[in-house]
Structure formats: structure tokens, C-alpha cells
PDB file of N, CA and C in Angstrom:
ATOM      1  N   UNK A   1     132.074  42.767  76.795  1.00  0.00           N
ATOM      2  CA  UNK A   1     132.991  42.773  77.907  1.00  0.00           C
ATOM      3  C   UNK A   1     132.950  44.157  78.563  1.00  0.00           C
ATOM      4  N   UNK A   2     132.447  44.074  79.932  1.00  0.00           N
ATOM      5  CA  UNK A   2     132.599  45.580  80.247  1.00  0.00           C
ATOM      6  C   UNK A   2     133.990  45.906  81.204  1.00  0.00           C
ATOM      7  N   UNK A   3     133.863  46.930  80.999  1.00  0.00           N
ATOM      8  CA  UNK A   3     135.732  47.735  81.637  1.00  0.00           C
ATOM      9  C   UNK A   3     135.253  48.897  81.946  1.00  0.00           C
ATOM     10  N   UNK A   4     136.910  49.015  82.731  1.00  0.00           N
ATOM     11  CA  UNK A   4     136.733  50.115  83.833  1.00  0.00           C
ATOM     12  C   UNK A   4     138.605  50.378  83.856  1.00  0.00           C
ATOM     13  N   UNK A   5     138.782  51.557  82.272  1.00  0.00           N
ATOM     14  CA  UNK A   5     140.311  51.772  82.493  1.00  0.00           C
ATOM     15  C   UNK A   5     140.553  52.919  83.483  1.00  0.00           C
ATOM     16  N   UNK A   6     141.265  53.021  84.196  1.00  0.00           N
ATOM     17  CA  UNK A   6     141.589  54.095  85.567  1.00  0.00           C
ATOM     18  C   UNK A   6     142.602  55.263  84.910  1.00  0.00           C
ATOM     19  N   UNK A   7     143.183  54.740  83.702  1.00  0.00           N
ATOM     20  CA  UNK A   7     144.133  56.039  83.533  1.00  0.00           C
ATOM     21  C   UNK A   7     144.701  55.664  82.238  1.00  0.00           C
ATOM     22  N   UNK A   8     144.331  56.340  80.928  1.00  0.00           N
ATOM     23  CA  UNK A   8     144.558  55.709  79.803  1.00  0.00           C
ATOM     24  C   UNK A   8     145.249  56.580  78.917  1.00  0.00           C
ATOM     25  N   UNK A   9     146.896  57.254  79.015  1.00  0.00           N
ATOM     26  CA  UNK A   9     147.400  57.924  77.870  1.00  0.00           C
ATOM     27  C   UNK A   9     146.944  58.231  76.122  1.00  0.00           C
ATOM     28  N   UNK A  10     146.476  58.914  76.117  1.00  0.00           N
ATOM     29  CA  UNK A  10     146.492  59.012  74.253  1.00  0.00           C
ATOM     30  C   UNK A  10     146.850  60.016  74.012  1.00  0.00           C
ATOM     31  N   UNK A  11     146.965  60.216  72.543  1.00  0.00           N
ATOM     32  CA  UNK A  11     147.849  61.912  72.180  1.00  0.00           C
ATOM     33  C   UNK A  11     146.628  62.849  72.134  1.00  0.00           C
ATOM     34  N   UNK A  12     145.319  62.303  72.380  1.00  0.00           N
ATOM     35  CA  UNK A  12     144.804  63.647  72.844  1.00  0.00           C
ATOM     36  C   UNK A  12     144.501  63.726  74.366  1.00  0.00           C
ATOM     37  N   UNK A  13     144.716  63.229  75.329  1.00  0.00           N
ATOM     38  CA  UNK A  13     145.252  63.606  76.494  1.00  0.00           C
ATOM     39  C   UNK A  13     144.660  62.627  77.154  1.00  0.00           C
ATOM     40  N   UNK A  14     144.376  62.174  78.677  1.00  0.00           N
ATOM     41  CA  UNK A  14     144.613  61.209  79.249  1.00  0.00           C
ATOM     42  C   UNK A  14     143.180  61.372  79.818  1.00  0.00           C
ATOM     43  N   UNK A  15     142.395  59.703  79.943  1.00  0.00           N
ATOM     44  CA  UNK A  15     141.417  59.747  80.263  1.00  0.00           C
ATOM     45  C   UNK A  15     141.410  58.105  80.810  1.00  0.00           C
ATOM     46  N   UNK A  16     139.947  58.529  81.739  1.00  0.00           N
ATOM     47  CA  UNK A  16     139.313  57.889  82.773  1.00  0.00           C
ATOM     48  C   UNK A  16     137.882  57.239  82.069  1.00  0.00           C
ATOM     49  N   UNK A  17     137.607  55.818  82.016  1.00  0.00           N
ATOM     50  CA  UNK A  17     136.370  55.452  81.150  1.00  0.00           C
ATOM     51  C   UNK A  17     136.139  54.082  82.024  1.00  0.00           C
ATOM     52  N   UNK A  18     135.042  54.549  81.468  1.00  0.00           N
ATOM     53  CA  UNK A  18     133.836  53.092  81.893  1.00  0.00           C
ATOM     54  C   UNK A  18     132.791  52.696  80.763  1.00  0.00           C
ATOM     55  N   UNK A  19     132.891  51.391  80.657  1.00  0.00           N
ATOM     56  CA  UNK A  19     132.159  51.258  79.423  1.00  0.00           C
ATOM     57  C   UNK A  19     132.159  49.387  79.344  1.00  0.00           C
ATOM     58  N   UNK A  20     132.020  49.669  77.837  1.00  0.00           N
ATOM     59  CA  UNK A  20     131.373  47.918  77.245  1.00  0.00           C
ATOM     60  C   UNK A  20     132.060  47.693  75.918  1.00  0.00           C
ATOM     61  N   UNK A  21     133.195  46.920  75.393  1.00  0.00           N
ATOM     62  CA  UNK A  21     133.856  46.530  74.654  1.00  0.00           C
ATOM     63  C   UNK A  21     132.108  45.527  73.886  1.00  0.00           C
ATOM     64  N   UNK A  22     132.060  45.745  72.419  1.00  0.00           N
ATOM     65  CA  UNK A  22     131.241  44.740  71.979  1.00  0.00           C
ATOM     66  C   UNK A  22     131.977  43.526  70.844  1.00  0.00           C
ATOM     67  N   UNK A  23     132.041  42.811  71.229  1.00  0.00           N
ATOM     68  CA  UNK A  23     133.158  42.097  70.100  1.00  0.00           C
ATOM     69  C   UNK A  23     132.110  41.845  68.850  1.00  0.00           C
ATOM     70  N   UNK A  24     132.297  42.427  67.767  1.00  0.00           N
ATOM     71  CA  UNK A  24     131.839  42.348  66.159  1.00  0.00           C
ATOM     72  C   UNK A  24     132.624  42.268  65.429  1.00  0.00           C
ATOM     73  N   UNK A  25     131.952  42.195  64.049  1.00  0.00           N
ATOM     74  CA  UNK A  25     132.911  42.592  62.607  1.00  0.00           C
ATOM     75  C   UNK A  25     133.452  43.818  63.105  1.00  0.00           C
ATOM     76  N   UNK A  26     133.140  44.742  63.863  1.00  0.00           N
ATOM     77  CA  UNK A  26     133.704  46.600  63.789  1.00  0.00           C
ATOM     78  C   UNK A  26     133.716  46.677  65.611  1.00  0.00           C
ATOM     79  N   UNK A  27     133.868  45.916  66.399  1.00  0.00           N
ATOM     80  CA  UNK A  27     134.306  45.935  67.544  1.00  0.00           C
ATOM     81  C   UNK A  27     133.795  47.713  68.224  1.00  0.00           C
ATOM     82  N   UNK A  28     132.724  47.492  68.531  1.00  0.00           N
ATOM     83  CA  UNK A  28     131.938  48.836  69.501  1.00  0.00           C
ATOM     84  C   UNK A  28     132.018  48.927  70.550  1.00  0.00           C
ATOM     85  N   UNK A  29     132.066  50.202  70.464  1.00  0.00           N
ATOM     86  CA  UNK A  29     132.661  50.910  71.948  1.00  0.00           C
ATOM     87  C   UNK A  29     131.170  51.526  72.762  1.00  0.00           C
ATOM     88  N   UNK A  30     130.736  50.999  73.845  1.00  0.00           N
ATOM     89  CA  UNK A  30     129.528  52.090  74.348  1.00  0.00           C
ATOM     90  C   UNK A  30     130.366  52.495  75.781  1.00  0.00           C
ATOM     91  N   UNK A  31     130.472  54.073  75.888  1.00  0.00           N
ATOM     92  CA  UNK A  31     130.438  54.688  77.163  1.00  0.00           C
ATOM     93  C   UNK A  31     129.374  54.888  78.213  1.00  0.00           C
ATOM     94  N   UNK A  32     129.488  54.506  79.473  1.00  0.00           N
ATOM     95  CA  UNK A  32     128.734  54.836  80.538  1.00  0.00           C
ATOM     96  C   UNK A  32     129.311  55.883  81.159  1.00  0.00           C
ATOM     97  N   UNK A  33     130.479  56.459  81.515  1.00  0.00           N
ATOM     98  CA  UNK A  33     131.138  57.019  82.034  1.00  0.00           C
ATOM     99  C   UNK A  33     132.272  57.733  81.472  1.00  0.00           C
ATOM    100  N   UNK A  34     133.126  58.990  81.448  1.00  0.00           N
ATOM    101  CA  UNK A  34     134.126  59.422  80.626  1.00  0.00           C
ATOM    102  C   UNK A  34     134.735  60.517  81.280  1.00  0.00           C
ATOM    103  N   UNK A  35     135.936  60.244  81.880  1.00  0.00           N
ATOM    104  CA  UNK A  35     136.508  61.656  82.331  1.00  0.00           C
ATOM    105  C   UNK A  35     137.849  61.862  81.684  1.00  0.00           C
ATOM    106  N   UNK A  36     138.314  63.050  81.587  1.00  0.00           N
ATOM    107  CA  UNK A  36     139.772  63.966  81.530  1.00  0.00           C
ATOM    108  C   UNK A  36     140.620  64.680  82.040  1.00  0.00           C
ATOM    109  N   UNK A  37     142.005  63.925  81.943  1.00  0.00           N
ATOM    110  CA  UNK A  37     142.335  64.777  82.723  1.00  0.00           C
ATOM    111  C   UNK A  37     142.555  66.346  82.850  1.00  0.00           C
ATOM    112  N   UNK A  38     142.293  67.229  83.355  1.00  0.00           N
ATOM    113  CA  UNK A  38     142.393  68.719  83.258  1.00  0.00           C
ATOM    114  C   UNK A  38     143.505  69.293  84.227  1.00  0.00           C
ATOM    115  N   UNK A  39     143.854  70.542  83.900  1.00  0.00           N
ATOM    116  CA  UNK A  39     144.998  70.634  85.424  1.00  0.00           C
ATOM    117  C   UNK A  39     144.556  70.471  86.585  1.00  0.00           C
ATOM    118  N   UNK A  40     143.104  71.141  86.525  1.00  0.00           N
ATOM    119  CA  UNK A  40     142.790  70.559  87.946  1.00  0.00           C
ATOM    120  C   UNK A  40     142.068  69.052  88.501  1.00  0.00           C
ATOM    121  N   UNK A  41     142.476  68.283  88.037  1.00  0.00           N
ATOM    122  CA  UNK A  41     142.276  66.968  87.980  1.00  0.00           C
ATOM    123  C   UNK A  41     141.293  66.053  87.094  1.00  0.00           C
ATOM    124  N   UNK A  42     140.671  65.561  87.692  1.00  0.00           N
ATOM    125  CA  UNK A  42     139.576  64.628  86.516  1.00  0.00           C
ATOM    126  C   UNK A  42     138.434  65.462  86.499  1.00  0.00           C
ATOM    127  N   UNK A  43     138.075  65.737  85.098  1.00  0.00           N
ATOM    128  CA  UNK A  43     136.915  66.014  85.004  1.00  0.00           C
ATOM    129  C   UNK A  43     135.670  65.595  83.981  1.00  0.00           C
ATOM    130  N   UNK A  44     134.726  65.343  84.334  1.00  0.00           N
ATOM    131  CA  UNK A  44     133.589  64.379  83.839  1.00  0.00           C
ATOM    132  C   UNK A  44     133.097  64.719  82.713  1.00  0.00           C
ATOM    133  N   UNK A  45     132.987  63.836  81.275  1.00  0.00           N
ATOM    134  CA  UNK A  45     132.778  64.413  80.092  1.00  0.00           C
ATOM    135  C   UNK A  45     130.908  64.148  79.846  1.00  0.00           C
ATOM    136  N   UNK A  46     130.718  65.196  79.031  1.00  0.00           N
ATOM    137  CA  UNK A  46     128.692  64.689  78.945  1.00  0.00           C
ATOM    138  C   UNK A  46     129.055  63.518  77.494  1.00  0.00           C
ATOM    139  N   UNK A  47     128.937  62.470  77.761  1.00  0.00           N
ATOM    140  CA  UNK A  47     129.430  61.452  76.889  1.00  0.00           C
ATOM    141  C   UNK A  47     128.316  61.504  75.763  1.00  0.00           C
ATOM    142  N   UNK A  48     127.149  62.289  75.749  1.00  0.00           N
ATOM    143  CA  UNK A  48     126.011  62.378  75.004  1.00  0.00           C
ATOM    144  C   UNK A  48     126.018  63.737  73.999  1.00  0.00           C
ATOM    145  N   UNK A  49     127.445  64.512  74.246  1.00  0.00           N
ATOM    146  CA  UNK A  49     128.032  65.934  73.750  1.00  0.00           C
ATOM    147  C   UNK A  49     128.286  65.318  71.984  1.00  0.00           C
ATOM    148  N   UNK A  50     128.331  66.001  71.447  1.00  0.00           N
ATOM    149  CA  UNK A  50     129.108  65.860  70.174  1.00  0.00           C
ATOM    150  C   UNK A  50     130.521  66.029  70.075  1.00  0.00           C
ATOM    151  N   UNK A  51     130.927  66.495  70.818  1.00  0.00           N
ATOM    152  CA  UNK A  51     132.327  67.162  70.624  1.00  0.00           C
ATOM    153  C   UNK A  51     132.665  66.001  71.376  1.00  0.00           C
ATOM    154  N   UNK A  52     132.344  65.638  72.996  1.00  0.00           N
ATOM    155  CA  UNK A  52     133.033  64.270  73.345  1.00  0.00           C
ATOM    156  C   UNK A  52     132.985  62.865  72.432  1.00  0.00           C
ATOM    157  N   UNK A  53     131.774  62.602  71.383  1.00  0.00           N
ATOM    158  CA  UNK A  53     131.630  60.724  70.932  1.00  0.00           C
ATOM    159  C   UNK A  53     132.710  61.434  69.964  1.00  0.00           C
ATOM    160  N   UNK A  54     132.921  62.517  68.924  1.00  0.00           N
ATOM    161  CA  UNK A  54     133.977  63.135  68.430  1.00  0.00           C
ATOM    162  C   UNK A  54     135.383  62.267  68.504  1.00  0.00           C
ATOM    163  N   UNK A  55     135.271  62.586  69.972  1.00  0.00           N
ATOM    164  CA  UNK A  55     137.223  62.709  70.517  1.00  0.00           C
ATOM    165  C   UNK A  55     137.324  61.081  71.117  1.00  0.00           C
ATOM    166  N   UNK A  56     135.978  60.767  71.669  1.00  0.00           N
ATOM    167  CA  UNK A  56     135.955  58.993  72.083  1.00  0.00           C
ATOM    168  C   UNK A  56     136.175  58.036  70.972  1.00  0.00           C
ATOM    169  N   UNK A  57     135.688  58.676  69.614  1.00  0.00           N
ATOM    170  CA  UNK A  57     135.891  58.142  68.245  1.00  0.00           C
ATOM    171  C   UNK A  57     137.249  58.345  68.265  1.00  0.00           C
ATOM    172  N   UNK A  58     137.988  59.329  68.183  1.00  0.00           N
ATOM    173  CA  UNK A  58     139.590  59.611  67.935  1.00  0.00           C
ATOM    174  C   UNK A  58     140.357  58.596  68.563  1.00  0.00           C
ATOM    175  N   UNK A  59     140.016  58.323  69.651  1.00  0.00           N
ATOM    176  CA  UNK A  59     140.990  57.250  70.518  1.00  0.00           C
ATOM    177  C   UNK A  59     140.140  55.708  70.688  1.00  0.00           C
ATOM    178  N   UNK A  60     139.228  55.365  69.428  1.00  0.00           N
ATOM    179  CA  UNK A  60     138.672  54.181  69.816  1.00  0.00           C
ATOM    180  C   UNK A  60     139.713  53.000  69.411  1.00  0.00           C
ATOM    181  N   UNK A  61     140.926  53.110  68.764  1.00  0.00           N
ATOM    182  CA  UNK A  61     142.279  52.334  68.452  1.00  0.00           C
ATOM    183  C   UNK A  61     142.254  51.971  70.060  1.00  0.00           C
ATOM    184  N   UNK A  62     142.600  53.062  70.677  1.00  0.00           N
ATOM    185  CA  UNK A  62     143.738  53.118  71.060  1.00  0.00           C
ATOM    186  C   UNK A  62     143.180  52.257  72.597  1.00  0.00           C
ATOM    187  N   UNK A  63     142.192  52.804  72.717  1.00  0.00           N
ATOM    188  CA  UNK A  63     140.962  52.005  73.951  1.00  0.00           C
ATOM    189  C   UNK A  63     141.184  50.584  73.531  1.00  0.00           C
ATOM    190  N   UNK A  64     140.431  49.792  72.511  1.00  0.00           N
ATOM    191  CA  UNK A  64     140.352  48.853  72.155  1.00  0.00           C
ATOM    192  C   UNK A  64     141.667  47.982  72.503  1.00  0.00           C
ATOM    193  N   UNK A  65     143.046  48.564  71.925  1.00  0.00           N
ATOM    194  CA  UNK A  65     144.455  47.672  71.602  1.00  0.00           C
ATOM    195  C   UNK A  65     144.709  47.623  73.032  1.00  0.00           C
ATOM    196  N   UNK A  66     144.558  48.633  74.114  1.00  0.00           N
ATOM    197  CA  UNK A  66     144.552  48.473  75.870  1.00  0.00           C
ATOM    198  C   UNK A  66     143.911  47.412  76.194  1.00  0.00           C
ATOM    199  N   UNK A  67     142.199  47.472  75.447  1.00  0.00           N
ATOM    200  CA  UNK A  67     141.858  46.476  75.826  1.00  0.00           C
ATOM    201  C   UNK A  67     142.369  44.904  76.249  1.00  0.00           C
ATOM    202  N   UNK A  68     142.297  44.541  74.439  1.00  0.00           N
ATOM    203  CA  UNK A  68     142.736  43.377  74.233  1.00  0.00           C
ATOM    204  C   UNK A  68     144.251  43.189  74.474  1.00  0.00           C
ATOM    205  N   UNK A  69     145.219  43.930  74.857  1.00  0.00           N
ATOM    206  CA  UNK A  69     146.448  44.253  75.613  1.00  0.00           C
ATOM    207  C   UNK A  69     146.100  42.920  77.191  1.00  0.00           C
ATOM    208  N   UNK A  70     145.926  43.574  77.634  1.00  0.00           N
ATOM    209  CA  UNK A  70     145.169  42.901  79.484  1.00  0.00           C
ATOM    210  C   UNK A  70     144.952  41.494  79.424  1.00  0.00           C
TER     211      UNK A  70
END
């Protein structure tokens, strides 16, 4: 299922994604797209960083339960 959340609260801060829900035994997450918000507005994550699949791992609950939320 692919998605496109516009503005997604988590406790590590608020983000902008585009991507592909995979429904499995372990329900996978692939990013095409990933931004944050910063003070000065959205800014675009290198989704291929370590430190970003990191923090995309941290909030893959929380993506997912939005998901299937809708």
C-alpha cells in the first residue's frame, strides 16, 4: 500500500513521508521520501543516512498504527 502522510506527530518530532506500507508477518516500511520538521520548516532527510533508517526505525509503530488508523 503506498502513502503519502503530510504531517505525522511522534515524540521524536514531526515528519513528512512518502513511502510503501508492505503487509507481512513483520509489516515493512520502505521510504521514498522523508522530511522534518526543523524551525525553519521542512527539511529533507537522506533516507539512505544511517542516522535517518535509525530514527525511521524509532517511529515505525507509530507510522504503521496512522496507517492502519485511516
Amino acid at each position: 500500500m503506498k502513502f503519502e502522510i503530510s504531517r505525522l506527530m511522534t515524540p521524536q518530532g514531526t515528519f513528512k513521508l512518502v513511502g510503501e506500507l508492505i503487509h507481512s508477518d513483520d509489516q515493512q516500511l520502505i521510504y521514498h521520501q522523508a522530511w522534518f520538521m526543523g524551525t525553519d520548516g521542512w527539511v529533507e532527510l537522506d533516507i539512505s543516512s544511517p542516522v535517518t533508517v535509525s530514527v525511521l526505525a524509532q517511529i515505525k509503530n507509530t507510522v504503521i498504527a496512522h496507517l492502519l488508523s485511516d
